[in-house]
C-alpha atoms as a PDB file:
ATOM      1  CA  UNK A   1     -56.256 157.296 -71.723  1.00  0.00           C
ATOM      2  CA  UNK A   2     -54.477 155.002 -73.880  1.00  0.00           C
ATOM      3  CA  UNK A   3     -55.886 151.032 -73.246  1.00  0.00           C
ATOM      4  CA  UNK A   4     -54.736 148.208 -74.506  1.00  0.00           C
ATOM      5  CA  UNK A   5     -57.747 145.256 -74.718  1.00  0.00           C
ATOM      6  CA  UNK A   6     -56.212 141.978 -75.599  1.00  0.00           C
ATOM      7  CA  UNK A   7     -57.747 139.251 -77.569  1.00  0.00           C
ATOM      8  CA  UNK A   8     -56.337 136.416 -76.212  1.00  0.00           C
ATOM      9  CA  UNK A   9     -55.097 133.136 -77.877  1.00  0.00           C
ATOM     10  CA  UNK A  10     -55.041 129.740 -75.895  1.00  0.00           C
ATOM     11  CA  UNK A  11     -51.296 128.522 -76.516  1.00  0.00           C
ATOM     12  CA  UNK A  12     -50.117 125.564 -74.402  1.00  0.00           C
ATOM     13  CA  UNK A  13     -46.735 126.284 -72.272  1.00  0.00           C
ATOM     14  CA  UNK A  14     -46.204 123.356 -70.680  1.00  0.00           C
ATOM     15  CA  UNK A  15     -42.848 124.871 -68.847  1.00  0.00           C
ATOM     16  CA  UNK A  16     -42.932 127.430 -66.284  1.00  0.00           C
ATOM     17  CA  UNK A  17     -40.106 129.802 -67.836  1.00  0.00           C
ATOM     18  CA  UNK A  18     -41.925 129.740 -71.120  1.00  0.00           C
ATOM     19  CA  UNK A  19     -45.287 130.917 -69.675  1.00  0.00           C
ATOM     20  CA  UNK A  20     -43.711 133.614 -67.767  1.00  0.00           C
ATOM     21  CA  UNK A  21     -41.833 134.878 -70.881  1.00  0.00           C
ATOM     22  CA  UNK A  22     -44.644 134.955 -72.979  1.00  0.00           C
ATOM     23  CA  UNK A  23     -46.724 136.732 -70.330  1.00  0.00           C
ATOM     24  CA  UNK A  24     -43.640 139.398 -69.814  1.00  0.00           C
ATOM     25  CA  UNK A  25     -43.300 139.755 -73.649  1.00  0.00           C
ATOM     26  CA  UNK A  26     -47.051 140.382 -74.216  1.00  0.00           C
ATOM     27  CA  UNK A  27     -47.609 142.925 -71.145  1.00  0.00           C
ATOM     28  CA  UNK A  28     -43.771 144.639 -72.562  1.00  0.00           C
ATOM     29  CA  UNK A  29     -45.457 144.516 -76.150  1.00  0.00           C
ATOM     30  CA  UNK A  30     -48.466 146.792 -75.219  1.00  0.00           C
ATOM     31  CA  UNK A  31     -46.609 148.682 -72.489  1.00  0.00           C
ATOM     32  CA  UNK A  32     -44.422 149.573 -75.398  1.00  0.00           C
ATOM     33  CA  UNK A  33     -46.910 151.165 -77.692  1.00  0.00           C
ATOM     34  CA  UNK A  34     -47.957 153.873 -74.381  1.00  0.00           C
ATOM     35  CA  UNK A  35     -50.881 151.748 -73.518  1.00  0.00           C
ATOM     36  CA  UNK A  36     -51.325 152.976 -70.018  1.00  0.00           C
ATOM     37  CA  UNK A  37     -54.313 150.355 -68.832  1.00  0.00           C
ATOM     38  CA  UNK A  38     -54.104 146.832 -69.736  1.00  0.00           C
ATOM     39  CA  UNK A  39     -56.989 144.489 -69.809  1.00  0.00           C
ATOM     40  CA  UNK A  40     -56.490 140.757 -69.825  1.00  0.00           C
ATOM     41  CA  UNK A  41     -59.437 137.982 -70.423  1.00  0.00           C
ATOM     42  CA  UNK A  42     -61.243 135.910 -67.607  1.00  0.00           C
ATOM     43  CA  UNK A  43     -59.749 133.024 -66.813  1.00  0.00           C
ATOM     44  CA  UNK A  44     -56.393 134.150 -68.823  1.00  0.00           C
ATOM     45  CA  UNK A  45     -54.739 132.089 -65.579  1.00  0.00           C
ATOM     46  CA  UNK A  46     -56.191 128.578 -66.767  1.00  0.00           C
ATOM     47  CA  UNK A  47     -53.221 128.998 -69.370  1.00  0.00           C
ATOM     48  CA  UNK A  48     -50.504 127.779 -67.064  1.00  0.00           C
ATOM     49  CA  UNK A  49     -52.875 124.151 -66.460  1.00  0.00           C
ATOM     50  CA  UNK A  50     -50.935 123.298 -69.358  1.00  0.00           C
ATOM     51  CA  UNK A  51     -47.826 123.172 -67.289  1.00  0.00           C
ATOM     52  CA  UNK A  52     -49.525 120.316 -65.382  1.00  0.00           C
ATOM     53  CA  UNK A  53     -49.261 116.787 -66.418  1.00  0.00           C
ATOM     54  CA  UNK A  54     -51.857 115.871 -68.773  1.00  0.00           C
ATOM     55  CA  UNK A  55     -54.400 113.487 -66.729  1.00  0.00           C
ATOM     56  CA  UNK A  56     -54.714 116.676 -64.517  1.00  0.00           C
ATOM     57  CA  UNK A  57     -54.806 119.750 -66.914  1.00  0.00           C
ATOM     58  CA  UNK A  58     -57.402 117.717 -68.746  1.00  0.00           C
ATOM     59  CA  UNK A  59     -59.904 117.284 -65.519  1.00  0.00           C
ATOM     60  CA  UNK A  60     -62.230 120.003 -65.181  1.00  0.00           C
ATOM     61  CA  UNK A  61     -62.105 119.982 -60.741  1.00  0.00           C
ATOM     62  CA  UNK A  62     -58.602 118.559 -60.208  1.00  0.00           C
ATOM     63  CA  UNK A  63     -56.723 121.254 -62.790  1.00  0.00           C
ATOM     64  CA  UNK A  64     -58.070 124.212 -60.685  1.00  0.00           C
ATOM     65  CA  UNK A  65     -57.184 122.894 -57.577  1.00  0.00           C
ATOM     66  CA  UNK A  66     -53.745 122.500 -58.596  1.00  0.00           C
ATOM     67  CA  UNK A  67     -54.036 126.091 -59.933  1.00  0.00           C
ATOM     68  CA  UNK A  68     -53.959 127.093 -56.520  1.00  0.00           C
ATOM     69  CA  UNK A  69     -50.034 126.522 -55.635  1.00  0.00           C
ATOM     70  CA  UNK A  70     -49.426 128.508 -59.339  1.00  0.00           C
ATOM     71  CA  UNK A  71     -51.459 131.902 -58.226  1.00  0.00           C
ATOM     72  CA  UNK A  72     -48.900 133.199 -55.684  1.00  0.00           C
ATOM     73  CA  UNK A  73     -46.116 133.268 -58.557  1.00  0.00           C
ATOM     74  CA  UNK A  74     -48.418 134.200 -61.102  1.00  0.00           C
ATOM     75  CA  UNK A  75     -49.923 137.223 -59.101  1.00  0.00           C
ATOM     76  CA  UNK A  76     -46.085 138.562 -58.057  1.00  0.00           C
ATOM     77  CA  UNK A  77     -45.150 138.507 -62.107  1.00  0.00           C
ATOM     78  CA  UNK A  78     -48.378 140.402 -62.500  1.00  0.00           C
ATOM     79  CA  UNK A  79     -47.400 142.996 -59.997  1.00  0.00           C
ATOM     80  CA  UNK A  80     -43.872 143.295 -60.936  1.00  0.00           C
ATOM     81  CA  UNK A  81     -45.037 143.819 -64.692  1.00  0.00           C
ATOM     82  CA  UNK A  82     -47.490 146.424 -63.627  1.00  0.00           C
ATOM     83  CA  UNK A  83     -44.425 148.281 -61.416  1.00  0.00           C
ATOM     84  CA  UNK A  84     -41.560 147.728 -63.956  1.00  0.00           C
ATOM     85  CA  UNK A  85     -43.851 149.362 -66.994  1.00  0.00           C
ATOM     86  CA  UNK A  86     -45.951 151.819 -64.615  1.00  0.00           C
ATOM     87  CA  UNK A  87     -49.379 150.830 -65.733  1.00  0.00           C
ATOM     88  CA  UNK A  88     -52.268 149.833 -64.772  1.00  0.00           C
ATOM     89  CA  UNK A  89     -53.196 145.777 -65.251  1.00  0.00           C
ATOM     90  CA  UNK A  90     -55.789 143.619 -65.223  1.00  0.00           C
ATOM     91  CA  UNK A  91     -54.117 140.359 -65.729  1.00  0.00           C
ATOM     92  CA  UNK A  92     -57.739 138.769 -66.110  1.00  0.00           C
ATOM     93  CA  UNK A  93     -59.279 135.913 -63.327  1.00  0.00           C
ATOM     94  CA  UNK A  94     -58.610 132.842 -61.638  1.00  0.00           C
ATOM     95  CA  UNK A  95     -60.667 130.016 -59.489  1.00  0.00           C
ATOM     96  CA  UNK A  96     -59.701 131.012 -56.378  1.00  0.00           C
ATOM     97  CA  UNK A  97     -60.337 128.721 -53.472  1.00  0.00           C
ATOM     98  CA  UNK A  98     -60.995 130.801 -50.326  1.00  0.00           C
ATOM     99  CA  UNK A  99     -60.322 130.021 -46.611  1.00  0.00           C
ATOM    100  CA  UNK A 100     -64.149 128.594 -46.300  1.00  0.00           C
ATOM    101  CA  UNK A 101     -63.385 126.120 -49.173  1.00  0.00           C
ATOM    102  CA  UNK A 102     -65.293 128.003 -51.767  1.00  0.00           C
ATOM    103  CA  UNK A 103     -64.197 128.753 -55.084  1.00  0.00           C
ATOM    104  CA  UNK A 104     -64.719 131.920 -56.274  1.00  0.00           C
ATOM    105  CA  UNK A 105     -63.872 133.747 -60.320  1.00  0.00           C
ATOM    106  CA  UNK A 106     -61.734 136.970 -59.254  1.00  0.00           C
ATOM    107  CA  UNK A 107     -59.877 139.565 -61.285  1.00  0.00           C
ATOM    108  CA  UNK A 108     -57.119 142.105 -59.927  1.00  0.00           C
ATOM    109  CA  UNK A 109     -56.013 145.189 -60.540  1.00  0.00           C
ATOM    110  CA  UNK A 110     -52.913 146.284 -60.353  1.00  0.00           C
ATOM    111  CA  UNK A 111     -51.420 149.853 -60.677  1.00  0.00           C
ATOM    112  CA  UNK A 112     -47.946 151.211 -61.198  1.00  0.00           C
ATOM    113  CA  UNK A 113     -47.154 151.242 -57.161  1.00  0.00           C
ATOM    114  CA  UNK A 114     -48.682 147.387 -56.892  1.00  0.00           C
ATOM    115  CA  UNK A 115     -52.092 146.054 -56.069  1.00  0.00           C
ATOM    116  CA  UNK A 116     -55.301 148.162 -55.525  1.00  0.00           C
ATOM    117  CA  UNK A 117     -57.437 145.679 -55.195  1.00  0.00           C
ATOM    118  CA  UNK A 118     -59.926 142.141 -56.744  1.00  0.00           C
ATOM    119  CA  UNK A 119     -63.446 141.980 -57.518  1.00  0.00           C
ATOM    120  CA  UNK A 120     -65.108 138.622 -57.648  1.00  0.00           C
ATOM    121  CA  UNK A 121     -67.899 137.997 -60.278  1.00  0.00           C
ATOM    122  CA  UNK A 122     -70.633 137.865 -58.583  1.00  0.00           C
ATOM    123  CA  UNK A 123     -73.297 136.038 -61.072  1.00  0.00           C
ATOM    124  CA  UNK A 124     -72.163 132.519 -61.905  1.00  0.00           C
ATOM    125  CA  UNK A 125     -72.865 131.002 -65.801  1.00  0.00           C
ATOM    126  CA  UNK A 126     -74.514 127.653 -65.973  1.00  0.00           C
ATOM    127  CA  UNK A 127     -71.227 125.774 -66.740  1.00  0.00           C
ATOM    128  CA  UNK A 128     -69.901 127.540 -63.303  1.00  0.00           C
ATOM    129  CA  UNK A 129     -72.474 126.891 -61.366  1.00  0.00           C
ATOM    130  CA  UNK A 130     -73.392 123.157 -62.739  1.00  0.00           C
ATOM    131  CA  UNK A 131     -70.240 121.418 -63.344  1.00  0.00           C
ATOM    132  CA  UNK A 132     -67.298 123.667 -62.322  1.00  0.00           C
ATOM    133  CA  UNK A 133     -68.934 124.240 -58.666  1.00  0.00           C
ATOM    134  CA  UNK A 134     -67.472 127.920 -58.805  1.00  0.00           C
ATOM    135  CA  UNK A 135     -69.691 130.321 -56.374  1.00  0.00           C
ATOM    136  CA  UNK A 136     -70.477 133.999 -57.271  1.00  0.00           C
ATOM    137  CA  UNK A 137     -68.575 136.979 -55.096  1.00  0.00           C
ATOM    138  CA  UNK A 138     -70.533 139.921 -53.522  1.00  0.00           C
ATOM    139  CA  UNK A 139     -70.066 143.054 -53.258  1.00  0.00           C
ATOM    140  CA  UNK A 140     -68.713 146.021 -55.996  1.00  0.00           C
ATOM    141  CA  UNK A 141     -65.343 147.800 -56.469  1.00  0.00           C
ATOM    142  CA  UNK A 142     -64.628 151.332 -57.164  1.00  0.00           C
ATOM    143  CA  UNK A 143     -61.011 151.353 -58.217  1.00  0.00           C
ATOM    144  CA  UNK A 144     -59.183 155.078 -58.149  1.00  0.00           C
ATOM    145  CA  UNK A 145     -56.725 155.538 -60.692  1.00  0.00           C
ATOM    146  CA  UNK A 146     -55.145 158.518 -61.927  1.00  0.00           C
ATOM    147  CA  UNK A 147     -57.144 157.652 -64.868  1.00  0.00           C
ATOM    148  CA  UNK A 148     -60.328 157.558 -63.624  1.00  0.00           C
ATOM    149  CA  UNK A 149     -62.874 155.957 -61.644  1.00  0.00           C
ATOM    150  CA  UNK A 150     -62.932 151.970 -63.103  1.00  0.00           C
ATOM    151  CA  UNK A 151     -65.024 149.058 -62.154  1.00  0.00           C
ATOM    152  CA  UNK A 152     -64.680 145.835 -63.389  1.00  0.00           C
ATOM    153  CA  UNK A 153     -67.124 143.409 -64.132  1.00  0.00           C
ATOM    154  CA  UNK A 154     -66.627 139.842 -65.300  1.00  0.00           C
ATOM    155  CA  UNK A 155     -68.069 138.456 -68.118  1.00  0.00           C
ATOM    156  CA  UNK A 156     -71.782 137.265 -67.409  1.00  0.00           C
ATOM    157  CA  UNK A 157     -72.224 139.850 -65.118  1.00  0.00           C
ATOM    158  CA  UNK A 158     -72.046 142.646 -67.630  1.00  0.00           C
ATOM    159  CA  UNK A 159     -75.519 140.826 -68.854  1.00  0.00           C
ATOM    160  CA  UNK A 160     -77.293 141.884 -66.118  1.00  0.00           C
ATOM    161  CA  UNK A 161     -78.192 146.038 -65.762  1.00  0.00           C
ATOM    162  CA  UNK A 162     -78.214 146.815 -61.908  1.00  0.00           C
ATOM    163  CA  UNK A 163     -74.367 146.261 -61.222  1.00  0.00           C
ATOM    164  CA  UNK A 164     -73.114 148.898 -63.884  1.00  0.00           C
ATOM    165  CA  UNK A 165     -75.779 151.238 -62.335  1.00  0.00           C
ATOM    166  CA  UNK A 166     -74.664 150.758 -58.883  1.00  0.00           C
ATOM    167  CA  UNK A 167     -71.186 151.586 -60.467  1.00  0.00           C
ATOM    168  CA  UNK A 168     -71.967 154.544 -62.774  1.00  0.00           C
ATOM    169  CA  UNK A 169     -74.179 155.849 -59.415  1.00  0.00           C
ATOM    170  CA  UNK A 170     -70.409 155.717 -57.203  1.00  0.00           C
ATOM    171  CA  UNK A 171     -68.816 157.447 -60.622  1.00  0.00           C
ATOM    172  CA  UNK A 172     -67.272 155.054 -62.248  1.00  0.00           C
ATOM    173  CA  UNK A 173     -66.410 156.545 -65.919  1.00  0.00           C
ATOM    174  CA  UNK A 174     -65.602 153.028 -67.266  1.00  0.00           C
ATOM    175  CA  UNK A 175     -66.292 149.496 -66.813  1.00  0.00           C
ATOM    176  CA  UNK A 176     -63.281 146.879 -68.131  1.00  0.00           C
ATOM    177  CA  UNK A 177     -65.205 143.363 -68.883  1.00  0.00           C
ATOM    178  CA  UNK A 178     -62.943 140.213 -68.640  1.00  0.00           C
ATOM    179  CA  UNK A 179     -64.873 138.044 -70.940  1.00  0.00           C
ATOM    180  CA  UNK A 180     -64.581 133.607 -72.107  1.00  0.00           C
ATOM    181  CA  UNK A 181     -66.804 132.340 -73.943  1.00  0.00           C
ATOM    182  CA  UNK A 182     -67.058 129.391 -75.835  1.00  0.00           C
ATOM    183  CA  UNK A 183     -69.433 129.843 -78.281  1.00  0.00           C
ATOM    184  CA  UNK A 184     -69.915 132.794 -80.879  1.00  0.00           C
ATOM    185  CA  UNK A 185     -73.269 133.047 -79.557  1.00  0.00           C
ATOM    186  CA  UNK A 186     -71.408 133.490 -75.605  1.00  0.00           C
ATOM    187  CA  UNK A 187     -69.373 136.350 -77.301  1.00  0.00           C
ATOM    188  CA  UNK A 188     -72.630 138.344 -78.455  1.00  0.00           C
ATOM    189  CA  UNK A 189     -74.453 138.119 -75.348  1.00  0.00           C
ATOM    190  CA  UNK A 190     -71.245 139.880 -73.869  1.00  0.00           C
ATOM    191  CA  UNK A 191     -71.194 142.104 -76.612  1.00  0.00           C
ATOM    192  CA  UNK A 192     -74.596 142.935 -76.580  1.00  0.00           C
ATOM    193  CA  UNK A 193     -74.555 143.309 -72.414  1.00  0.00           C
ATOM    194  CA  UNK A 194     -71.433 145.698 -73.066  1.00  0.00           C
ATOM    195  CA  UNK A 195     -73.049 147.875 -75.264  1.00  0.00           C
ATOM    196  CA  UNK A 196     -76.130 148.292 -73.184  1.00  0.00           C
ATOM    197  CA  UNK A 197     -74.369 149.132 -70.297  1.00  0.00           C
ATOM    198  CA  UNK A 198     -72.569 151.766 -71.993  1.00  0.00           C
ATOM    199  CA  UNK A 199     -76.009 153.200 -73.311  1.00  0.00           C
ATOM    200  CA  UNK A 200     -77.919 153.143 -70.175  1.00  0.00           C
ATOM    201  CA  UNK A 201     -75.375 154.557 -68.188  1.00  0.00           C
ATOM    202  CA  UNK A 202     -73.429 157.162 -70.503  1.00  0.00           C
ATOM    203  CA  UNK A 203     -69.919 155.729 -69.638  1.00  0.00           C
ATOM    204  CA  UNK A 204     -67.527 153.607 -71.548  1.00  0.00           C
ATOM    205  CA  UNK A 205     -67.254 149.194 -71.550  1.00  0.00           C
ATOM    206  CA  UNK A 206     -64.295 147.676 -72.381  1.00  0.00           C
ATOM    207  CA  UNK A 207     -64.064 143.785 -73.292  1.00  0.00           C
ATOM    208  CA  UNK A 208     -61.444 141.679 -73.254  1.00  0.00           C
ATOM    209  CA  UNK A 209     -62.077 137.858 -74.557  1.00  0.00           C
ATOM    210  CA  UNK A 210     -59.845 134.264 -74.953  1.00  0.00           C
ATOM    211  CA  UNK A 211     -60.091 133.085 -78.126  1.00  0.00           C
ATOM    212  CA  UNK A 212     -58.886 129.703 -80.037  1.00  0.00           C
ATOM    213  CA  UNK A 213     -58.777 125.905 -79.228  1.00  0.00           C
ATOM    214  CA  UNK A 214     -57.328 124.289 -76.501  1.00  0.00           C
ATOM    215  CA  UNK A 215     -57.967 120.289 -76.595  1.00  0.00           C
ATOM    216  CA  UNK A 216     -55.758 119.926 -73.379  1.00  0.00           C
ATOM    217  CA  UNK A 217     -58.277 121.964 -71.449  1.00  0.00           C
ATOM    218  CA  UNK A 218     -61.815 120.844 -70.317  1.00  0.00           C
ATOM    219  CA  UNK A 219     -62.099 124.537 -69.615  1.00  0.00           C
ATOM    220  CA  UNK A 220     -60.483 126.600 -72.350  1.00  0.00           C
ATOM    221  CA  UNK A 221     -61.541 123.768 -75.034  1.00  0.00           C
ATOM    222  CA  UNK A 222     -63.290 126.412 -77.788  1.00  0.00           C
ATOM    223  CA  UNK A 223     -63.021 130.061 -77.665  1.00  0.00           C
ATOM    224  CA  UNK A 224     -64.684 133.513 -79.241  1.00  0.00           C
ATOM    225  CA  UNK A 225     -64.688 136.778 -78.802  1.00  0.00           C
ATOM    226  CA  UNK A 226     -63.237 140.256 -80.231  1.00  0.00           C
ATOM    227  CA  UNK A 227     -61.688 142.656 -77.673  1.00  0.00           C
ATOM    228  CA  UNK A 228     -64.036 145.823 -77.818  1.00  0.00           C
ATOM    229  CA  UNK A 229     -64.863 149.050 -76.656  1.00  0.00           C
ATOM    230  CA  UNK A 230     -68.048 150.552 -76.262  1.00  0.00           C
ATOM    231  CA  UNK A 231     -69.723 153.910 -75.878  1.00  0.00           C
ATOM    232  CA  UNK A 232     -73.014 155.554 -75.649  1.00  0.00           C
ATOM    233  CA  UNK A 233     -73.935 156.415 -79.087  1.00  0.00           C
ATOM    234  CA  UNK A 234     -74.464 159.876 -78.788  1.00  0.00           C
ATOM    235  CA  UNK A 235     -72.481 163.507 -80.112  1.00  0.00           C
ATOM    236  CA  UNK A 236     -69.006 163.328 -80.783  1.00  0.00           C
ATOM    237  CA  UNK A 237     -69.133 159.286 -80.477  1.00  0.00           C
ATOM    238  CA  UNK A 238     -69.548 157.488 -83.404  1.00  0.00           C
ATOM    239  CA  UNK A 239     -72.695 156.502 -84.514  1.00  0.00           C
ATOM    240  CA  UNK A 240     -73.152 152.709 -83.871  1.00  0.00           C
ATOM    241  CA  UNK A 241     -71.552 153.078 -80.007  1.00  0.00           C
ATOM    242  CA  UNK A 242     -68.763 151.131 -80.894  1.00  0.00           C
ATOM    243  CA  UNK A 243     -65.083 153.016 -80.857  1.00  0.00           C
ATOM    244  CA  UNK A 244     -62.991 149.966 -81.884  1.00  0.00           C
ATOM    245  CA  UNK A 245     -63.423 146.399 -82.292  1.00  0.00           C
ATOM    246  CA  UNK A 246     -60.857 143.250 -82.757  1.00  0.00           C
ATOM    247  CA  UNK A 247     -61.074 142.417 -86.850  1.00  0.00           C
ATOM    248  CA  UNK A 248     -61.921 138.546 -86.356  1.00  0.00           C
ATOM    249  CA  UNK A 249     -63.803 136.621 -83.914  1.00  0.00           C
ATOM    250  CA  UNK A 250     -61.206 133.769 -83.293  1.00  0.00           C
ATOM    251  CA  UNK A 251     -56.816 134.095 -83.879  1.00  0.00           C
ATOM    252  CA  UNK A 252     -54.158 131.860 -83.691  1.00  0.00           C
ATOM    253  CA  UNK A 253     -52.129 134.429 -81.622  1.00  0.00           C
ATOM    254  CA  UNK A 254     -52.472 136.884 -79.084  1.00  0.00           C
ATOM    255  CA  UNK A 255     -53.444 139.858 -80.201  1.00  0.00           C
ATOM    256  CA  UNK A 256     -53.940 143.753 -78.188  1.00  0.00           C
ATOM    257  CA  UNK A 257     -56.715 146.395 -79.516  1.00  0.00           C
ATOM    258  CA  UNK A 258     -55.192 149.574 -79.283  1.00  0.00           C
ATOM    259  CA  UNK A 259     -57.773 152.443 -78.401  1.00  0.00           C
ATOM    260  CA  UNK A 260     -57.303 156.439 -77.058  1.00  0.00           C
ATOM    261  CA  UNK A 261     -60.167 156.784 -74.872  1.00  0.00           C
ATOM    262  CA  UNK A 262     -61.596 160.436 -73.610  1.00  0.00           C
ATOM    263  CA  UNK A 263     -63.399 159.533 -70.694  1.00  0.00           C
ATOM    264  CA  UNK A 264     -64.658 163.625 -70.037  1.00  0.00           C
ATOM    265  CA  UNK A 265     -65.881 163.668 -73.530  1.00  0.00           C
ATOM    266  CA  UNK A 266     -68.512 160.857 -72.870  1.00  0.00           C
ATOM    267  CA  UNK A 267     -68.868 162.344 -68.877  1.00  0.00           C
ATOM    268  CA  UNK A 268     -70.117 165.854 -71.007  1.00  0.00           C
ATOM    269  CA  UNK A 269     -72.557 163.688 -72.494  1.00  0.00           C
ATOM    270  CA  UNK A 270     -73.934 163.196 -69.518  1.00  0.00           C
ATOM    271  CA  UNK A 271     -74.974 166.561 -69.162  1.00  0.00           C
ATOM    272  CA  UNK A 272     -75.711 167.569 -72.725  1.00  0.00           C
ATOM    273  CA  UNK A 273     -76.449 164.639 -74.755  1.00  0.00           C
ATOM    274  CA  UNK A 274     -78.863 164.346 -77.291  1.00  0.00           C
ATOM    275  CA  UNK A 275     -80.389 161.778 -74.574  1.00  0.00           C
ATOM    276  CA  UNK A 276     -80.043 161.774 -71.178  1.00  0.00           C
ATOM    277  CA  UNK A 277     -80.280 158.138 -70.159  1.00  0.00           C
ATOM    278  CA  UNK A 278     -78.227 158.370 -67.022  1.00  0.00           C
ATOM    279  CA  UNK A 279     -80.806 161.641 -65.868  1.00  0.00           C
ATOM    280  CA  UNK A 280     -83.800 159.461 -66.918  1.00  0.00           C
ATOM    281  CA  UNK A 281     -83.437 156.117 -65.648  1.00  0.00           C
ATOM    282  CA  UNK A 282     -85.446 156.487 -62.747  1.00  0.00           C
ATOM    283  CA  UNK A 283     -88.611 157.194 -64.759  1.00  0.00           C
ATOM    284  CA  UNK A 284     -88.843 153.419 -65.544  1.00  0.00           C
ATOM    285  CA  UNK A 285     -89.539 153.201 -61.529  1.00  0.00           C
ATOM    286  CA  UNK A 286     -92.564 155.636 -61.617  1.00  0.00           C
ATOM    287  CA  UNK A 287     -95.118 153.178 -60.692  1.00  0.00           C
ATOM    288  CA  UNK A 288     -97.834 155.407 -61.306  1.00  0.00           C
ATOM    289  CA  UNK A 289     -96.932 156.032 -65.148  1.00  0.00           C
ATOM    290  CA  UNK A 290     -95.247 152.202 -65.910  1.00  0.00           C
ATOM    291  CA  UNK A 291     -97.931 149.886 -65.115  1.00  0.00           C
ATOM    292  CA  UNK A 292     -99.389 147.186 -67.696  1.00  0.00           C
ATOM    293  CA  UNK A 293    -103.051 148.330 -69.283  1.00  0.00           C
ATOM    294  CA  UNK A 294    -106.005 145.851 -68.800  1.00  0.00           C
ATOM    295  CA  UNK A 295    -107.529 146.167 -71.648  1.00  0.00           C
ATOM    296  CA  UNK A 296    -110.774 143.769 -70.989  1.00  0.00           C
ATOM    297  CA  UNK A 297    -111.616 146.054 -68.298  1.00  0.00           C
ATOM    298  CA  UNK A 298    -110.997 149.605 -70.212  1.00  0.00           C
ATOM    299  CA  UNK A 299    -114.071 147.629 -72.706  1.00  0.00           C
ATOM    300  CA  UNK A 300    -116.138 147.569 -70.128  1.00  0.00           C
END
């Protein structure tokens, strides 16, 4: 498999036309070098607030909810890129407001023949919950490609173990992460979550991140992260678990990390690894071996 993670730079298009053509030149860019799965940044949609009048692209609540008219157009050029090239997209997330009212972070995926389907994040940062008033999703995606069994999981949520189990335990072979952050220490936690996931699991995380500075947007204002891919460290991987990994942690300008990825090379790990995390996992549940030791009553 042949992906294509970008790191992506916060540029203000304040026109429709010139959105759209830098979103067609960027997807044609990678599509162009064989990438064959392309994986754009939570909240990559936010970008096209900066075709809304200032007073509203700067306020946090009323710039989303004129995102909403946007998302039909956006989502069509999304599936028309994915259809003209033949690959598979993740165009990143958006605030979507659902029929009950609620706003919810979701990501698509879109394959050579059109959609296949949206997963919501399901666990909701601080900022989100706090001040944004976003709501977390339920419920996981198994996505069938003819590349695989993918899951996606945004951001925050790849912070948290039991969701990339649940996937790896319906075969999912890799896990694309759609990642903002606004600090450097944001971008580690995702990094770090990636990386563990990949371990526990013996499959393969992808990251995509925004980067740069956006002083228009209450949202996008600061930005870090390097688009990243990770695998168990193990035979035949290299040593530190990390296959490939964007050079700096902010740029000016979009940017994709190009990566082969051999998905039954880390699935044979599975079987014989040096470790066999994925086999042993359920030994942290034996209750009757993991318990804590009282000591003050061994003494007496």
């Amino acid at each position: 498999m042949h992906l294509a993670l970008c790191q992506y730079a916060i540029e203000l298009f304040e026109h429709p036309r010139d959105y759209q053509a830098h979103l067609e030149s960027l997807i044609e860019q990678a599509a162009r070098r064989g990438a064959e799965l392309l994986v754009m940044p939570e909240y990559s949609s936010l970008v096209m607030t900066g075709q809304m009048p200032p007073e509203v692209r700067g306020d946090l609540h009323e710039s989303i909810a004129a995102l909403q008219e946007m998302l039909p157009d956006w989502l069509a050029q999304c599936e028309a890129l994915a259809k003209r090239f033949g690959i598979y997209l993740v165009p990143g997330s958006a605030s979507v407001r659902d029929d009950d009212g609620v706003y919810r972070n979701r990501a698509w995926l879109y394959g050579p023949n059109g959609l296949i389907g949206t997963q919501d994040k399901l666990i909701m940062t601080r900022f989100e919950r706090e001040h944004w008033g976003i709501e977390g999703g339920s419920g996981l995606r198994v996505f069938e490609t003819t590349l695989g069994k993918i899951g996606i999981l945004i951001c925050y949520d790849n912070e948290f173990p039991m969701a990339a189990r649940l996937l790896a335990e319906q075969g999912v072979d890799l896990i694309v992460s759609p990642s903002c952050t606004d600090t450097e220490s944001g971008y580690y936690r995702v990094r770090t979550g990636a990386r563990a996931r990949a371990l526990e699991n013996q499959i393969a995380v992808a990251v995509s991140p925004t980067v740069g500075e956006a002083a228009w947007s209450q949202a996008l204002d600061y930005n870090y992260g390097r688009a990243g891919l990770y695998v168990p460290a193990d035979i035949g991987m290299p040593a530190s678990g990390v296959v490939a990994q964007s050079e700096n942690i902010t740029i000016d300008r979009s940017s994709w990390l190009h990566v082969e990825l051999d998905l039954s090379a880390i699935a044979a790990l599975r079987d014989d690894g040096q470790v066999l995390l994925r086999r042993d996992w359920p030994e942290q549940f034996d209750a009757e071996r993991m318990y804590v030791i009282d000591d003050e009553s061994q003494k007496s």
